[in-house]
PDB file of N, CA and C in Angstrom:
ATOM      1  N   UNK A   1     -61.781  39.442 -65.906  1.00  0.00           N
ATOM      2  CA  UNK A   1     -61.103  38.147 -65.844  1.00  0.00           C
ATOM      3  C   UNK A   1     -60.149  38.031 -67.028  1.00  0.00           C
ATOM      4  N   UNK A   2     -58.991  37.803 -67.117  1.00  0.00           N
ATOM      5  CA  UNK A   2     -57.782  37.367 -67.571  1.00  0.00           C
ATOM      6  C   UNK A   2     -58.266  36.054 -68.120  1.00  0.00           C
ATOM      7  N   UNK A   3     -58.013  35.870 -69.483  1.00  0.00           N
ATOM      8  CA  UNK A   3     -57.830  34.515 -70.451  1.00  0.00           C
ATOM      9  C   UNK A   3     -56.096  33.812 -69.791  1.00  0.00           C
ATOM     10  N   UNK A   4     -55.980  32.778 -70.443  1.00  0.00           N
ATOM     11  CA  UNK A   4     -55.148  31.957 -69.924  1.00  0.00           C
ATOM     12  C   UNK A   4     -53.857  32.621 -70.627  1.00  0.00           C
ATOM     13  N   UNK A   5     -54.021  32.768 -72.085  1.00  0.00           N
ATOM     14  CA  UNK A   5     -52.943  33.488 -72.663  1.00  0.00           C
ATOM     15  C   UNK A   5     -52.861  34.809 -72.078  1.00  0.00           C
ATOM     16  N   UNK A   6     -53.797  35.599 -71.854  1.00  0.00           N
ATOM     17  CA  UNK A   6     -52.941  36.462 -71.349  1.00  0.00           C
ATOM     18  C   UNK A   6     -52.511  36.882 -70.194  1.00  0.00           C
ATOM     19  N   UNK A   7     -52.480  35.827 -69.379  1.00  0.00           N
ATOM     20  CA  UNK A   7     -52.096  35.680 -67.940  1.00  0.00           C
ATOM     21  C   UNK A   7     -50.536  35.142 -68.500  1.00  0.00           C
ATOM     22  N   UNK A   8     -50.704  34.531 -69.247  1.00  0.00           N
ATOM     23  CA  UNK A   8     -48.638  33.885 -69.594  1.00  0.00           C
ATOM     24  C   UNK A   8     -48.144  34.793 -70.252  1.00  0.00           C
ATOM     25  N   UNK A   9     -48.718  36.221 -70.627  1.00  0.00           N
ATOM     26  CA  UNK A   9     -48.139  36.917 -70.955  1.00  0.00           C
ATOM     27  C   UNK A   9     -47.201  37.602 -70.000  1.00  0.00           C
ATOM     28  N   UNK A  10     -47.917  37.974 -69.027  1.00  0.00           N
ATOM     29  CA  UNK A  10     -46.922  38.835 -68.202  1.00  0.00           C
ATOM     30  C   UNK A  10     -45.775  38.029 -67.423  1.00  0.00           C
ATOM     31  N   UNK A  11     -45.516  36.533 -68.314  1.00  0.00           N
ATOM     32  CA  UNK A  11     -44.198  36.010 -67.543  1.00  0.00           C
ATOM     33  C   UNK A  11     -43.360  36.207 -68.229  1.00  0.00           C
ATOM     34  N   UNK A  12     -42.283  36.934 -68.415  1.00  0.00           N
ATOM     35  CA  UNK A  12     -41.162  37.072 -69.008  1.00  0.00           C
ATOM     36  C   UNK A  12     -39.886  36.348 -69.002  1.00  0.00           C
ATOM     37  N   UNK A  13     -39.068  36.331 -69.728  1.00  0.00           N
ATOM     38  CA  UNK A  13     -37.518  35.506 -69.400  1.00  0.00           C
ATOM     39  C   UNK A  13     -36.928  36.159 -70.671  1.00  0.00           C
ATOM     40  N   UNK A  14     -35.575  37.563 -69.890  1.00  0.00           N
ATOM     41  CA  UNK A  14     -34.691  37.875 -70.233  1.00  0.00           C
ATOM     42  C   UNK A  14     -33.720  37.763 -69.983  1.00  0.00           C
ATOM     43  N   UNK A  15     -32.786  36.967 -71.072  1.00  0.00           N
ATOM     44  CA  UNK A  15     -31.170  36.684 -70.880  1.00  0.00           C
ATOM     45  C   UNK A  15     -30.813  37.666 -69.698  1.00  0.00           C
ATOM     46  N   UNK A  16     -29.985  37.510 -69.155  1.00  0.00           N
ATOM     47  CA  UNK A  16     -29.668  38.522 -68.294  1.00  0.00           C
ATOM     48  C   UNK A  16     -29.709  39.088 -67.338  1.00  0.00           C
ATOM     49  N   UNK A  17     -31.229  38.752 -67.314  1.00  0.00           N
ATOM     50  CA  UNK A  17     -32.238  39.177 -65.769  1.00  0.00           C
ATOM     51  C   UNK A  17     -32.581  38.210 -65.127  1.00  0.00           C
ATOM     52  N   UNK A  18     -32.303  38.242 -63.987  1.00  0.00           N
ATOM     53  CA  UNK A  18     -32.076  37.056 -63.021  1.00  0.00           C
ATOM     54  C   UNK A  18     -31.327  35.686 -63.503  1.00  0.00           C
ATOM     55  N   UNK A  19     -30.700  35.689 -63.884  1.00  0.00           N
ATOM     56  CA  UNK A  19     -30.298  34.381 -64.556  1.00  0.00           C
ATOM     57  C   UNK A  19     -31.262  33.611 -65.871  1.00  0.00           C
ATOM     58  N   UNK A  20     -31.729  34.633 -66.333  1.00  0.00           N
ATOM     59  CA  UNK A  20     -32.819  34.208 -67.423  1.00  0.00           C
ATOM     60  C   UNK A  20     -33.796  33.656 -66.872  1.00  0.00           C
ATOM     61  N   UNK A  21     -34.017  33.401 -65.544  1.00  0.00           N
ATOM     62  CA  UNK A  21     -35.493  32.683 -65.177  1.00  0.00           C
ATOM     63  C   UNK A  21     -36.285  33.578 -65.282  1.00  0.00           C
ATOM     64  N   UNK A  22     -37.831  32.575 -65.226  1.00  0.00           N
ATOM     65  CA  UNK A  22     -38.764  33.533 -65.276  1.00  0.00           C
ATOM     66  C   UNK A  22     -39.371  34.504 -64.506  1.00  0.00           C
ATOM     67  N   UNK A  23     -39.636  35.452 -64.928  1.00  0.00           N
ATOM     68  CA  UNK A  23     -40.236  36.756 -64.038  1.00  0.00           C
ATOM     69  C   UNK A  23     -41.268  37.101 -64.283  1.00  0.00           C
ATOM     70  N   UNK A  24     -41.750  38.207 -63.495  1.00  0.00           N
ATOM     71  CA  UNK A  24     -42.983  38.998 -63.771  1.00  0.00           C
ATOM     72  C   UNK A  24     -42.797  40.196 -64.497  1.00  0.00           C
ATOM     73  N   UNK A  25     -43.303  40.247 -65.377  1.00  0.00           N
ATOM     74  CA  UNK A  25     -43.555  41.710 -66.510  1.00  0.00           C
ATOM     75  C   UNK A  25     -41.825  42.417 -66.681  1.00  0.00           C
ATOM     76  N   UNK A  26     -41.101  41.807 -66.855  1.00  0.00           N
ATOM     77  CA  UNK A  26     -39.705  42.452 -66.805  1.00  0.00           C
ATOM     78  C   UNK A  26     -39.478  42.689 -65.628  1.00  0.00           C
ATOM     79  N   UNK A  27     -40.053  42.526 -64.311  1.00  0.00           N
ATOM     80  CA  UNK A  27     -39.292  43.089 -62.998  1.00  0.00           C
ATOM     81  C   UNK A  27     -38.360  41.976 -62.924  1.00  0.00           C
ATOM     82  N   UNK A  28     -37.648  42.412 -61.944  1.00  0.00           N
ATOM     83  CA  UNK A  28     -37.055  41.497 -61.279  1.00  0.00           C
ATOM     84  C   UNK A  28     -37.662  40.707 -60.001  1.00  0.00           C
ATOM     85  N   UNK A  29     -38.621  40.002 -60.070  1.00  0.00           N
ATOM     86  CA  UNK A  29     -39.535  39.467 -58.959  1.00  0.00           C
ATOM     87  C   UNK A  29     -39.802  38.643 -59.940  1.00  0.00           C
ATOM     88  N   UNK A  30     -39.156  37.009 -59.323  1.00  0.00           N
ATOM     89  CA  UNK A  30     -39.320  35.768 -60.322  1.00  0.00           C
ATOM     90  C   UNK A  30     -39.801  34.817 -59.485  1.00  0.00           C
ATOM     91  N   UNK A  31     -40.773  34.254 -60.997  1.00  0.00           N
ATOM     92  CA  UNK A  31     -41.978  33.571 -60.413  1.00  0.00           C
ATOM     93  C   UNK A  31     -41.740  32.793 -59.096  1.00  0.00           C
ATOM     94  N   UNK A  32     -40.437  31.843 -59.430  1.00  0.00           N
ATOM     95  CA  UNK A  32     -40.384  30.918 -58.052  1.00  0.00           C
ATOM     96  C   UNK A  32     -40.346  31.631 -56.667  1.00  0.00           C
ATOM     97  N   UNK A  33     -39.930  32.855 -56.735  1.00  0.00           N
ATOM     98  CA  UNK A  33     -40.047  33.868 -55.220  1.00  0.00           C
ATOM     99  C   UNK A  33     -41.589  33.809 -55.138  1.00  0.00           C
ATOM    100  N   UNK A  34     -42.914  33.877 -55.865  1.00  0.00           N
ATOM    101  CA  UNK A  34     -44.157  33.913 -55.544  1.00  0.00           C
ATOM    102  C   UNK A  34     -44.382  32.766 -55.494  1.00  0.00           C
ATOM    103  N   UNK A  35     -44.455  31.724 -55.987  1.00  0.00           N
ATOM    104  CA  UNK A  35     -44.444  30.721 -55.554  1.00  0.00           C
ATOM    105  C   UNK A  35     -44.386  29.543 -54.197  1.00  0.00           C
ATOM    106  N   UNK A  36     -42.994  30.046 -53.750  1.00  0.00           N
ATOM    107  CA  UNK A  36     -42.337  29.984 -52.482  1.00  0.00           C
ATOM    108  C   UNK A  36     -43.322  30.709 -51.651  1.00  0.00           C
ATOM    109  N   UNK A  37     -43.455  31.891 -52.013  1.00  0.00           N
ATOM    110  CA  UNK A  37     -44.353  32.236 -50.657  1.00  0.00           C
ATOM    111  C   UNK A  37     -45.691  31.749 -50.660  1.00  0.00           C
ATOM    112  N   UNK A  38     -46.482  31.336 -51.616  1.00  0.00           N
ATOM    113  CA  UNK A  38     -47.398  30.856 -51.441  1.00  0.00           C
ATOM    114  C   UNK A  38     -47.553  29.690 -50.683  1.00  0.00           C
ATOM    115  N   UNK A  39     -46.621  28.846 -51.149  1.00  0.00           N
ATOM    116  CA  UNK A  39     -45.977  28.080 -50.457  1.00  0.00           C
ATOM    117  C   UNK A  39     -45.736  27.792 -48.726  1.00  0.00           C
ATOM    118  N   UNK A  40     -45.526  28.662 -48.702  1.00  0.00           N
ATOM    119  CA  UNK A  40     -45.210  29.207 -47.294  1.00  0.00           C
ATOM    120  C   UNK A  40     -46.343  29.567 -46.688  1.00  0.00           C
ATOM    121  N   UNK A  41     -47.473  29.557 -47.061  1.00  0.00           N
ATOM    122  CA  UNK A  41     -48.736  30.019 -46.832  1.00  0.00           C
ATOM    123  C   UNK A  41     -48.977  31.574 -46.547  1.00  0.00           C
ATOM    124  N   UNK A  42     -47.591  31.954 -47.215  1.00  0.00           N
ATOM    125  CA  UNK A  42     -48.244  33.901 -47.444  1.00  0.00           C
ATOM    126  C   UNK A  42     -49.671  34.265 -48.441  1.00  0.00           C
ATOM    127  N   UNK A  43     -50.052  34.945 -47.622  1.00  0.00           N
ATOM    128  CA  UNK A  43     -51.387  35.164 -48.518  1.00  0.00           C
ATOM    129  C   UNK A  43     -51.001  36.115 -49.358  1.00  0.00           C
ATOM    130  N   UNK A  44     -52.026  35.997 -50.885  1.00  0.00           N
ATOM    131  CA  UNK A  44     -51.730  36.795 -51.916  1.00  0.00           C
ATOM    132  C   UNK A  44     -51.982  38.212 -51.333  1.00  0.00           C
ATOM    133  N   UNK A  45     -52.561  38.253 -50.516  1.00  0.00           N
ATOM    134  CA  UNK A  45     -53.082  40.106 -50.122  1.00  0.00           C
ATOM    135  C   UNK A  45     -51.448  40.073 -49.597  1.00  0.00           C
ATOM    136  N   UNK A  46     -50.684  39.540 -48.363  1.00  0.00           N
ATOM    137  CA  UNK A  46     -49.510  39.608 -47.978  1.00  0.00           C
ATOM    138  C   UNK A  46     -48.625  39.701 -49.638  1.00  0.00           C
ATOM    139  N   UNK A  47     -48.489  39.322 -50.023  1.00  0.00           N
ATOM    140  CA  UNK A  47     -47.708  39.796 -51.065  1.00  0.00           C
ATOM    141  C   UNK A  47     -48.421  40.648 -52.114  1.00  0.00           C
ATOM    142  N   UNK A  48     -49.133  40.800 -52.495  1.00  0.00           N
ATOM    143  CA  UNK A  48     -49.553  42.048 -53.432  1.00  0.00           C
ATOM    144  C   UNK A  48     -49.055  43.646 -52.123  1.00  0.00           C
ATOM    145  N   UNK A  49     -49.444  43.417 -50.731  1.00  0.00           N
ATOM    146  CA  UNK A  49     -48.734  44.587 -49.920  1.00  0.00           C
ATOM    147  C   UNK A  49     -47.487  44.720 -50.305  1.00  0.00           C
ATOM    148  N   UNK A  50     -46.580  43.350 -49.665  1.00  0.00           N
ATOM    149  CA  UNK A  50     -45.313  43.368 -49.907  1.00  0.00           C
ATOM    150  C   UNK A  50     -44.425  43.841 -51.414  1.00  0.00           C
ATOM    151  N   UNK A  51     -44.440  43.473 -52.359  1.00  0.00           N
ATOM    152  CA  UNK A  51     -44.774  44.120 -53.566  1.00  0.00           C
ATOM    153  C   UNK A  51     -45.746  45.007 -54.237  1.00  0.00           C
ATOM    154  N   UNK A  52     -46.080  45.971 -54.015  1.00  0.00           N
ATOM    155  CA  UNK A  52     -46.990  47.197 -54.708  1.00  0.00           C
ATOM    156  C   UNK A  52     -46.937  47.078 -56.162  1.00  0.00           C
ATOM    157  N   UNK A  53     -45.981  46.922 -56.889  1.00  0.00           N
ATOM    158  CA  UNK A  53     -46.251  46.971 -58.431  1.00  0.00           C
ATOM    159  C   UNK A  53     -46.818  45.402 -58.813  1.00  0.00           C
ATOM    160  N   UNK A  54     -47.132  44.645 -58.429  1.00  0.00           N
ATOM    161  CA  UNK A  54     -47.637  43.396 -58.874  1.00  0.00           C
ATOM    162  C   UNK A  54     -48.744  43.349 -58.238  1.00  0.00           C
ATOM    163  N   UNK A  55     -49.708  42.357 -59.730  1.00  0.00           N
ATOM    164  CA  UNK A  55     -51.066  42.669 -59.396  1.00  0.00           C
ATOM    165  C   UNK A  55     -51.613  41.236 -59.019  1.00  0.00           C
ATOM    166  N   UNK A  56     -53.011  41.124 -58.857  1.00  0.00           N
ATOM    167  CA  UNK A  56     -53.578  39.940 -58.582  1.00  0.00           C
ATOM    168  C   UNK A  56     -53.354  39.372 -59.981  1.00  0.00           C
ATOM    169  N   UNK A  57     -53.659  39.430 -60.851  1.00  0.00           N
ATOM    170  CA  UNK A  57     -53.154  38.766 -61.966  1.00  0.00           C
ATOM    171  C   UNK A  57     -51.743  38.159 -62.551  1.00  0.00           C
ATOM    172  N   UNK A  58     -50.806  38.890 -61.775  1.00  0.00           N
ATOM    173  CA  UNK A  58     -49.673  38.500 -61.723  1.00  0.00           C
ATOM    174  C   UNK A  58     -49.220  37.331 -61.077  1.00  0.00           C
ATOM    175  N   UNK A  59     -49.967  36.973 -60.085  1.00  0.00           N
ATOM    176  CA  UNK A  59     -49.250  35.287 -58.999  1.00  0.00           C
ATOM    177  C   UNK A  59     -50.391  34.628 -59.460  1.00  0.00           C
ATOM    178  N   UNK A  60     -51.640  35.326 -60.734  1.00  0.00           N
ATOM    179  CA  UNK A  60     -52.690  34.356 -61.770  1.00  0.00           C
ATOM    180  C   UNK A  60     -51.554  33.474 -61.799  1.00  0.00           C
ATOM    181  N   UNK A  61     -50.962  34.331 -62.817  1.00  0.00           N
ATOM    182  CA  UNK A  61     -49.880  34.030 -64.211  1.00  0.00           C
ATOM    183  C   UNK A  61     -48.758  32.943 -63.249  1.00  0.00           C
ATOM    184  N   UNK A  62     -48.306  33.521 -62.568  1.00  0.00           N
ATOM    185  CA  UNK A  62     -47.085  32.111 -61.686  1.00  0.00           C
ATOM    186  C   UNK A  62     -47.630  31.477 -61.773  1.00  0.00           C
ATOM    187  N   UNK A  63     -49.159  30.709 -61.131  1.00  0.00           N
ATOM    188  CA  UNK A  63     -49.581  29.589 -60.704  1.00  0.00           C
ATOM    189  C   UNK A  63     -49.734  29.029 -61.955  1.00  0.00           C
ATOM    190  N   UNK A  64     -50.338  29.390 -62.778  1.00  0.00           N
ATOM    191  CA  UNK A  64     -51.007  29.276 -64.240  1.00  0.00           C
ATOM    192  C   UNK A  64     -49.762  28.302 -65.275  1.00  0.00           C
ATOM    193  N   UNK A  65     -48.108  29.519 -65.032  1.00  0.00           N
ATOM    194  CA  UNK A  65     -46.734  29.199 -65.387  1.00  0.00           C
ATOM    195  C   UNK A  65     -46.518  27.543 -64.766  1.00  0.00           C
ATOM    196  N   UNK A  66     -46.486  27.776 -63.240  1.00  0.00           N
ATOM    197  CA  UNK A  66     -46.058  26.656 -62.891  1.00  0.00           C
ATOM    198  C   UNK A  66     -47.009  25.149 -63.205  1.00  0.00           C
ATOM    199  N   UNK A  67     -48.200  25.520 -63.660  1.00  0.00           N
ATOM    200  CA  UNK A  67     -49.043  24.150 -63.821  1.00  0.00           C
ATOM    201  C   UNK A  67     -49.204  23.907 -65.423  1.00  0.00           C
ATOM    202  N   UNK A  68     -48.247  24.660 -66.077  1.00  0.00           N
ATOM    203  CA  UNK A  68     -48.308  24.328 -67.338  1.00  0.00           C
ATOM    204  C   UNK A  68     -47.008  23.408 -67.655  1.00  0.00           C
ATOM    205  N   UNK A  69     -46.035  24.210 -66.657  1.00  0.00           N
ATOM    206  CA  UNK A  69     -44.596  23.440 -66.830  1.00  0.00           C
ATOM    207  C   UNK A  69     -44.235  21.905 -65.879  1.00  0.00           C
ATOM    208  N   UNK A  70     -45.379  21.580 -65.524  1.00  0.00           N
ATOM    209  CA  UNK A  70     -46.275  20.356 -64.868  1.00  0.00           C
ATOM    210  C   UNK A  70     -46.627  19.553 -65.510  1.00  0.00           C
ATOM    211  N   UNK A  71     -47.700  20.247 -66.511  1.00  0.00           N
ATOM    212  CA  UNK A  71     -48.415  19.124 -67.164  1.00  0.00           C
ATOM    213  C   UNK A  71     -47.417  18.455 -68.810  1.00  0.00           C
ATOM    214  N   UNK A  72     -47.417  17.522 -68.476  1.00  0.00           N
ATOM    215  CA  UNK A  72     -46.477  16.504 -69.476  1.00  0.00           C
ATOM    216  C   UNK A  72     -47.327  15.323 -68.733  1.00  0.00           C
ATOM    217  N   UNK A  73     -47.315  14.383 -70.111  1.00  0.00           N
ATOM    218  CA  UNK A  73     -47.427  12.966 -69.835  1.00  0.00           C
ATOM    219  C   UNK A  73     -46.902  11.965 -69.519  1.00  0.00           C
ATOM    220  N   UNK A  74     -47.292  11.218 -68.785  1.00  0.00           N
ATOM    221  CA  UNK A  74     -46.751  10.081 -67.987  1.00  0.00           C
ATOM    222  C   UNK A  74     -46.342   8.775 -68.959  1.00  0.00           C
ATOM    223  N   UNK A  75     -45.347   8.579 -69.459  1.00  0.00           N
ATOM    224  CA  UNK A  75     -44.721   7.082 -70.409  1.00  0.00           C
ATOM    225  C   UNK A  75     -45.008   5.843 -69.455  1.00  0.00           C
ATOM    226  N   UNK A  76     -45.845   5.477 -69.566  1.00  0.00           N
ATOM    227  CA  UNK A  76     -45.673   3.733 -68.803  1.00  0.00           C
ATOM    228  C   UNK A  76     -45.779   2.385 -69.716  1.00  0.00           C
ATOM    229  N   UNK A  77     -45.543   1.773 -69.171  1.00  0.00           N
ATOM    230  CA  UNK A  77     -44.921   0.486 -70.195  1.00  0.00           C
ATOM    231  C   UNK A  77     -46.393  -0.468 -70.051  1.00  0.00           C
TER     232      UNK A  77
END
């Protein structure tokens, strides 16, 4: 089992690569493409096939990415 840090490790963001959004481990396969398919109700086995170099720990790390860049607090008056 993967700690939380090091599941945000393997999200990367290089100037350059893909428009600087975030990715997985330097590929070019960014998070919001796993996302989307989850989304879509592709199953992680359907995409760990569809992609071979990405692991189950890798669409950890998206989900993990996307619910961190979520959590912020709510200002109410």
């Amino acid at each position: 089992m993967n700690s939380r840090s090091d599941l945000l490790t393997r999200i990367t963001q290089i100037p350059g690569q893909c428009g600087g959004r975030p990715c997985i481990r330097g590929m070019r396969i960014r998070v919001t493409d796993i996302l989307e398919m989850l989304a879509e109700n592709v199953s992680v086995t359907e995409i760990l096939e569809d992609f071979p170099d990405l692991e189950l720990a890798d669409v950890q790390a998206c989900l993990l990415f996307a619910a961190r860049r979520t959590d912020f607090p709510r200002l109410t008056a």
